[in-house]
N, C-alpha and C. Protein backbone atom coordinates (compact mmCIF):
# COMPACT_ATOMS: atom_id res chain seq x y z
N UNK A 1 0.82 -1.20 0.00
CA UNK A 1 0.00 0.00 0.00
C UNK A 1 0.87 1.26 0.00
N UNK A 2 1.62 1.13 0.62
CA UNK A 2 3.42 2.47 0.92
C UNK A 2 3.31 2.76 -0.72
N UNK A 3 3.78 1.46 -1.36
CA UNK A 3 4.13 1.38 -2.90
C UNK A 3 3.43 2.52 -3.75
N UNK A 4 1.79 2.29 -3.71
CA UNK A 4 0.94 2.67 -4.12
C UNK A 4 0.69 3.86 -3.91
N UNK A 5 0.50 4.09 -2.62
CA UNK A 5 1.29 5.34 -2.29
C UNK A 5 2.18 6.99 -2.89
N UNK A 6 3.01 6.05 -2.66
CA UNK A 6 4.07 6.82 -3.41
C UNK A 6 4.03 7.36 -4.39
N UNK A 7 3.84 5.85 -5.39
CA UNK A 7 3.10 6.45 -7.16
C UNK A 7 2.32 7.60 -7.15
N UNK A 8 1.36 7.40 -6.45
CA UNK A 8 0.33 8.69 -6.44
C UNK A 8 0.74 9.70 -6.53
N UNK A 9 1.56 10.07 -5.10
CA UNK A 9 2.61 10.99 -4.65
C UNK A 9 3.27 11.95 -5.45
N UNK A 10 4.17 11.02 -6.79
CA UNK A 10 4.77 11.47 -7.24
C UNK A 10 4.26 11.81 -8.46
N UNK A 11 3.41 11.06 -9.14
CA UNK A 11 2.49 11.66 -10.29
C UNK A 11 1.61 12.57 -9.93
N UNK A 12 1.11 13.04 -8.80
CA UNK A 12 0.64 13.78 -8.57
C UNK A 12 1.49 15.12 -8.51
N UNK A 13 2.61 15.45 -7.81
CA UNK A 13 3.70 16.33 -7.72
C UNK A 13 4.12 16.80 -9.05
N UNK A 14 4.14 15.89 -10.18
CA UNK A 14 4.35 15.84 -11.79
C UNK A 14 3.02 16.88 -12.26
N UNK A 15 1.82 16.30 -12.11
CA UNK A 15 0.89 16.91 -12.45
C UNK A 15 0.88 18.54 -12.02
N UNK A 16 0.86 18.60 -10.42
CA UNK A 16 0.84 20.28 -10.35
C UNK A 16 2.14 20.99 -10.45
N UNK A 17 2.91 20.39 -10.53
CA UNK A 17 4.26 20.82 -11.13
C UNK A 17 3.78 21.67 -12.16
N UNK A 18 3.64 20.94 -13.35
CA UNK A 18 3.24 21.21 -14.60
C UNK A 18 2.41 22.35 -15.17
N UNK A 19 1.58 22.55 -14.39
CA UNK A 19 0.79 23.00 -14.29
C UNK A 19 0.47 24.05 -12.88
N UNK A 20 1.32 24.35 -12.26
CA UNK A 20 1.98 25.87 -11.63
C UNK A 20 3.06 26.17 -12.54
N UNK A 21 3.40 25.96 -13.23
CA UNK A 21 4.83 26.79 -14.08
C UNK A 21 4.00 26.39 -15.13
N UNK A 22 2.94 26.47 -15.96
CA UNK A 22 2.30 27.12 -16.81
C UNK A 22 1.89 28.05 -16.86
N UNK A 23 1.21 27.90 -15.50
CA UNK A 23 0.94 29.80 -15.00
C UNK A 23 1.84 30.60 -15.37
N UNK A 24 3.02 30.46 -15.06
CA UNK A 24 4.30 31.61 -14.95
C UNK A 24 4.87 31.71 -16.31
N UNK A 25 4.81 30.52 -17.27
CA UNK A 25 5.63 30.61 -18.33
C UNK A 25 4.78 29.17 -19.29
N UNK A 26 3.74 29.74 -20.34
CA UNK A 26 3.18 29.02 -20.71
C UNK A 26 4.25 27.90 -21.79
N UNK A 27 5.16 28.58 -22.54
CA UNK A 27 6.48 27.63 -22.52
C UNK A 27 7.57 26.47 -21.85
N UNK A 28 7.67 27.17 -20.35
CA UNK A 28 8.01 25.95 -19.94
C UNK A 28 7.10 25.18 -18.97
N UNK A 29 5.57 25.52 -19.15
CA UNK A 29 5.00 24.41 -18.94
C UNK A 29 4.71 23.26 -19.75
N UNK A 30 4.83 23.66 -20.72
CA UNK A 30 4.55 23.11 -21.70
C UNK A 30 6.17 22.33 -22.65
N UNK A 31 7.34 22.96 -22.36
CA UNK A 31 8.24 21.84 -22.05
C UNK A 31 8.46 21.09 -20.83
N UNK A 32 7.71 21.04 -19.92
CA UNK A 32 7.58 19.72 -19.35
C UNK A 32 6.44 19.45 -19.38
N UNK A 33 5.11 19.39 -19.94
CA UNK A 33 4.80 18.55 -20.07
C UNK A 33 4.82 17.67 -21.53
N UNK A 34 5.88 18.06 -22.54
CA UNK A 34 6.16 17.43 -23.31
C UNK A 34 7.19 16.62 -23.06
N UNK A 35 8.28 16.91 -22.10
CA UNK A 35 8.73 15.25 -21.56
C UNK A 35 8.22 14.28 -20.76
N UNK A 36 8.79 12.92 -21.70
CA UNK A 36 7.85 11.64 -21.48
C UNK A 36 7.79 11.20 -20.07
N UNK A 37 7.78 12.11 -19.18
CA UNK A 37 7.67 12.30 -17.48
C UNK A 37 7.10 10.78 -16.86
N UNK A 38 5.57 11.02 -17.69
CA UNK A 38 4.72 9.77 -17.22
C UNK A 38 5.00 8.68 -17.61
N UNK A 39 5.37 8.95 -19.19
CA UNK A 39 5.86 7.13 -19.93
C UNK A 39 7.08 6.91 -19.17
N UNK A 40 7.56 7.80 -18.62
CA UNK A 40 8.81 6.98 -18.15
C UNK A 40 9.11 6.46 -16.34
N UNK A 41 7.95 7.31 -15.86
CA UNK A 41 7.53 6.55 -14.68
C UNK A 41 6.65 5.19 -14.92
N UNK A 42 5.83 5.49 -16.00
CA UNK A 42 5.08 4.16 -15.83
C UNK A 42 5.42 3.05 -16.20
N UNK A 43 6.80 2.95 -17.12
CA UNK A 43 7.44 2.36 -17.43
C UNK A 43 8.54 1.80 -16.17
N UNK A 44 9.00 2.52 -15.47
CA UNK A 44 9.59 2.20 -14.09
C UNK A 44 8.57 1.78 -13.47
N UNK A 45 7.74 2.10 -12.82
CA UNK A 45 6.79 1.51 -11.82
C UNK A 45 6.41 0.21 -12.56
N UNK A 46 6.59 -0.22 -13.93
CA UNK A 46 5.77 -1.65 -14.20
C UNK A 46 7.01 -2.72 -14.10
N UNK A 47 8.49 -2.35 -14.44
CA UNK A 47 9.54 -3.02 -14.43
C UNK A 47 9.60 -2.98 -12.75
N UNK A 48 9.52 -2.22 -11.78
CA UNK A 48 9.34 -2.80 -10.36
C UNK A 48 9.11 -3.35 -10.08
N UNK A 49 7.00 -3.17 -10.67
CA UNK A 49 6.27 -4.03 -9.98
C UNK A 49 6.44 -5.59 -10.86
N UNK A 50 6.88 -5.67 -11.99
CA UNK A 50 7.02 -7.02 -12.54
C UNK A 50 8.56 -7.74 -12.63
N UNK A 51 9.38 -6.63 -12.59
CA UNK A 51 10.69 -7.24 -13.12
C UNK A 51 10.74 -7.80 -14.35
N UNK A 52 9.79 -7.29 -15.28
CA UNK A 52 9.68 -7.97 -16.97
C UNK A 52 9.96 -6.76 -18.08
N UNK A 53 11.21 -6.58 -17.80
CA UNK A 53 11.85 -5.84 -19.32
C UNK A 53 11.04 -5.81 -20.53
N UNK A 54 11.11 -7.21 -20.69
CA UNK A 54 10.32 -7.25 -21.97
C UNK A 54 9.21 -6.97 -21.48
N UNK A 55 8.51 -6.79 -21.06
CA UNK A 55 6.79 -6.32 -21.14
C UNK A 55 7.27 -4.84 -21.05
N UNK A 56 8.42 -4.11 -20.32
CA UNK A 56 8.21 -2.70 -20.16
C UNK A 56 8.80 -2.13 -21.90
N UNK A 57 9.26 -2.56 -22.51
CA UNK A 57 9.90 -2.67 -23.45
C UNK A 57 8.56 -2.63 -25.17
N UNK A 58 7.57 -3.38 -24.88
CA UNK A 58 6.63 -3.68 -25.77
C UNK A 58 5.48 -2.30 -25.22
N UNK A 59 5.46 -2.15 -23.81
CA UNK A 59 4.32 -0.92 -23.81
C UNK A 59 5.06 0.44 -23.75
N UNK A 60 6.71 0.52 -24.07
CA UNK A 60 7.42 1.73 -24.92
C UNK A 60 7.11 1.61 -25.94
N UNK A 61 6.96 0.68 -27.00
CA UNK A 61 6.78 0.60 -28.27
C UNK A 61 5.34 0.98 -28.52
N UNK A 62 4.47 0.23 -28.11
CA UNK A 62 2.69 0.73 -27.50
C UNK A 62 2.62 2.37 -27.34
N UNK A 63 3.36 3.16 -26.35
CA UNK A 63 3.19 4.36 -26.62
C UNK A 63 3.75 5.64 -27.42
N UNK A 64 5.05 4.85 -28.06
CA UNK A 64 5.33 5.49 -29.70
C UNK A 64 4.25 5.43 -30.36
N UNK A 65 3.92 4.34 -30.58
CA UNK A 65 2.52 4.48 -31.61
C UNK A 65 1.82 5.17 -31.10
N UNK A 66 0.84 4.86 -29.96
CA UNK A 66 -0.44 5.70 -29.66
C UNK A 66 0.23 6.99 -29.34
N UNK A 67 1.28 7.49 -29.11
CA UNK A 67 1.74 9.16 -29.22
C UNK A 67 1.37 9.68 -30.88
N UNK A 68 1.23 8.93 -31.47
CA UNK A 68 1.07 10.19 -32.80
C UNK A 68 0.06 10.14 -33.45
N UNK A 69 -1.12 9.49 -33.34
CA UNK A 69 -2.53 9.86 -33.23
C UNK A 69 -2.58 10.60 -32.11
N UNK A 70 -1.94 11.18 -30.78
CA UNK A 70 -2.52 11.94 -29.89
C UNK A 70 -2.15 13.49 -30.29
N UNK A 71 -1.06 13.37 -31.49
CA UNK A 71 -1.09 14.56 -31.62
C UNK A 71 -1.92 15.26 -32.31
N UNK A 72 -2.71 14.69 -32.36
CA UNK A 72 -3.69 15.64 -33.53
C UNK A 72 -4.77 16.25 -32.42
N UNK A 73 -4.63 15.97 -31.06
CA UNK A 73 -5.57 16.83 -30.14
C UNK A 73 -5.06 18.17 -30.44
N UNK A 74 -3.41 18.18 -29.98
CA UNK A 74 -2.74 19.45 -30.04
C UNK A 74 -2.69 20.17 -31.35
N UNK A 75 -3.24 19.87 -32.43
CA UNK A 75 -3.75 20.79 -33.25
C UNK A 75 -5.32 21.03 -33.57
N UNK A 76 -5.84 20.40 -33.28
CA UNK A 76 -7.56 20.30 -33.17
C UNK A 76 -7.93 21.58 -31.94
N UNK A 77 -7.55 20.94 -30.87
CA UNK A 77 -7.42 22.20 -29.46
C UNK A 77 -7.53 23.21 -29.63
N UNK A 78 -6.25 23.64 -30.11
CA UNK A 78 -6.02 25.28 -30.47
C UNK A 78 -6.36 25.73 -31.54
N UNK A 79 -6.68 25.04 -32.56
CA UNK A 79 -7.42 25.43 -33.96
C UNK A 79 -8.82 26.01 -33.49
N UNK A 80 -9.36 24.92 -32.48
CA UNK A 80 -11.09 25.86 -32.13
C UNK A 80 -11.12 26.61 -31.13
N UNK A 81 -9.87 27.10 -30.29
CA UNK A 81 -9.72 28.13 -29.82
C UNK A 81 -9.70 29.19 -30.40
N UNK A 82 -8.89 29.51 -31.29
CA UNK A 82 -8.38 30.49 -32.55
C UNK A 82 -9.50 30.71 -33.49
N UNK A 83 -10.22 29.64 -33.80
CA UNK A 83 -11.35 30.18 -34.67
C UNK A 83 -12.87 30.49 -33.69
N UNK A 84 -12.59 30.97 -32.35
CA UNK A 84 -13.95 31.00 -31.57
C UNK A 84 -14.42 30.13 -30.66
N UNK A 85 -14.20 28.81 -30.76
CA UNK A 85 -15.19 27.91 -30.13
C UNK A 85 -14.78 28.26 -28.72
N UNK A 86 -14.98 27.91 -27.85
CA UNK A 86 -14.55 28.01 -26.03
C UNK A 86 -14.04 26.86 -26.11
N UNK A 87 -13.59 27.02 -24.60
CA UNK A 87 -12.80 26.22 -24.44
C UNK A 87 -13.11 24.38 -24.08
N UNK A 88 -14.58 24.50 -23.74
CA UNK A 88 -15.02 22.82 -23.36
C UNK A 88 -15.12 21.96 -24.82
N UNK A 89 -15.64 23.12 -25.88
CA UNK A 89 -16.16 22.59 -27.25
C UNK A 89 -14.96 22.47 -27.39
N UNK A 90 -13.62 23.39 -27.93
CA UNK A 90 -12.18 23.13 -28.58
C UNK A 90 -11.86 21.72 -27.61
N UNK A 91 -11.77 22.15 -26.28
CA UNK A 91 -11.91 20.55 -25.93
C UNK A 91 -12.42 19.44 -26.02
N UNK A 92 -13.48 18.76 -26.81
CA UNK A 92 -14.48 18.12 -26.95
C UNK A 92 -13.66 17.61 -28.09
N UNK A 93 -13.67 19.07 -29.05
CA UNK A 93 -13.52 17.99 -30.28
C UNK A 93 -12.76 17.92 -30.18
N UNK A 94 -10.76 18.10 -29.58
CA UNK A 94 -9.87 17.65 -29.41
C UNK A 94 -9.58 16.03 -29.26
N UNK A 95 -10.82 15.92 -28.42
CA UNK A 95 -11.01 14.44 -27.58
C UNK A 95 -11.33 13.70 -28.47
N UNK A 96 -12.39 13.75 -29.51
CA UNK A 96 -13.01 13.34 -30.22
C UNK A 96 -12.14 12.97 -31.11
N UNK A 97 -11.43 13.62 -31.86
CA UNK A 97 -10.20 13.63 -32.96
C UNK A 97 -9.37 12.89 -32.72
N UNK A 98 -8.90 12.75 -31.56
CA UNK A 98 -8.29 11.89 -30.80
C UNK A 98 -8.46 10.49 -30.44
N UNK A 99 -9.70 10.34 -30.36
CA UNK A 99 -10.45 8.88 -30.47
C UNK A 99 -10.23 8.38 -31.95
N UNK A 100 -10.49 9.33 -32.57
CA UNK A 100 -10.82 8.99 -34.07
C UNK A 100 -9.46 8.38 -34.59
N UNK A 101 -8.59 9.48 -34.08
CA UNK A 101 -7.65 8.80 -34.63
C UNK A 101 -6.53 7.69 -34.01
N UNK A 102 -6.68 7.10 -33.10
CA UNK A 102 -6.79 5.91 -31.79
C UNK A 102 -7.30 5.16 -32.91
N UNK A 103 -8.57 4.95 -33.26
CA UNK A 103 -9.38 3.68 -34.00
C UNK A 103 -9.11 3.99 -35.10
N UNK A 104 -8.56 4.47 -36.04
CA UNK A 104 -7.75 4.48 -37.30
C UNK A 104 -6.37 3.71 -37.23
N UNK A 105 -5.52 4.53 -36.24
CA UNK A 105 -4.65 3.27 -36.22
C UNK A 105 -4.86 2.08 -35.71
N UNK A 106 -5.19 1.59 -34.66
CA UNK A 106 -5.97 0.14 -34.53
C UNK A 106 -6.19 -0.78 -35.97
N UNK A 107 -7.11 -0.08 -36.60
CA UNK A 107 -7.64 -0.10 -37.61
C UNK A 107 -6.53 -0.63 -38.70
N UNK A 108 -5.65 -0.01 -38.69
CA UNK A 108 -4.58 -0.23 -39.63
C UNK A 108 -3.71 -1.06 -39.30
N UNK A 109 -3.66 -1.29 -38.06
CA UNK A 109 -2.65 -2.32 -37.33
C UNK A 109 -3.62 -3.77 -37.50
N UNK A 110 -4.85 -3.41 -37.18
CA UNK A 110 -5.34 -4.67 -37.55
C UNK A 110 -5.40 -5.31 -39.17
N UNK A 111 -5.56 -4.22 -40.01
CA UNK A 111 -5.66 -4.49 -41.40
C UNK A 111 -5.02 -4.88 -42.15
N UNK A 112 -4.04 -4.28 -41.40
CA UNK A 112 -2.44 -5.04 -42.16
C UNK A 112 -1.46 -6.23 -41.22
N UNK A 113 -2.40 -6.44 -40.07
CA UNK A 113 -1.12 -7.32 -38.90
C UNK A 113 -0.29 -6.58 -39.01
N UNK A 114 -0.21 -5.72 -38.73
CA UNK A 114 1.16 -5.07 -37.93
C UNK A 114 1.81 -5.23 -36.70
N UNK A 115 0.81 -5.79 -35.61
CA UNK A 115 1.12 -6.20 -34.28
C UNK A 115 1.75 -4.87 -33.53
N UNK A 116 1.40 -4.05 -33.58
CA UNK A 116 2.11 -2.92 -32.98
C UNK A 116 2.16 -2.93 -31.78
N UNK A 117 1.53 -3.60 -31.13
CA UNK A 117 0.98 -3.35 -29.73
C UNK A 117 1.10 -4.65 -28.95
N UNK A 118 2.25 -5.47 -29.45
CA UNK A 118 2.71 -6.91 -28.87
C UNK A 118 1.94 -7.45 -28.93
């Protein structure tokens, strides 16, 4: 439970980190939260809790892929900011775009066996 704990702890500390020095400098909040902070804790916390390289190894590869369908939030986002929408709608369809494009690649990984995802 300590274990569990902790994790929290520290992803949590990550999170308002991030997000108090956005306030101050919307740049370097935003270079950290573009380092892989979380993939690379969660990637430690699973080689802890398993001691299986190879499994931490296949869900690095897992989130190369699903990182570049996620970028299309970060242009969807601020596109319906910039053209008007507020901020829940630019958020919405961010999310949405984002799904969409989640089940496109799937889609393609399944269509072709690609196995991307071990």
């Amino acid at each position: 439970m300590a274990t569990l704990l902790f994790k929290v702890l520290i992803t949590a500390i990550l999170v308002i980190a991030i997000s108090e020095l956005g306030k101050r400098s919307t740049f370097a909040g935003a270079l950290l939260a573009s380092l892989p902070l979380m993939s690379l804790l969660a990637l430690v916390w699973l080689y802890r809790d398993t001691g299986d390289a190879l499994r931490a190894a296949q869900m690095a590869s897992g989130i190369f892929w699903l990182v570049l369908p996620s970028l299309l939030f970060f242009l969807v986002f601020p596109f319906g900011i910039k053209t008007g929408w507020g901020f829940w709608p630019a958020m919405g369809a961010g999310i949405v775009a984002t799904i969409g494009a989640y089940i496109g690649l799937l889609a393609v990984d399944r269509g072709f066996g690609l196995q991307l995802f071990g």
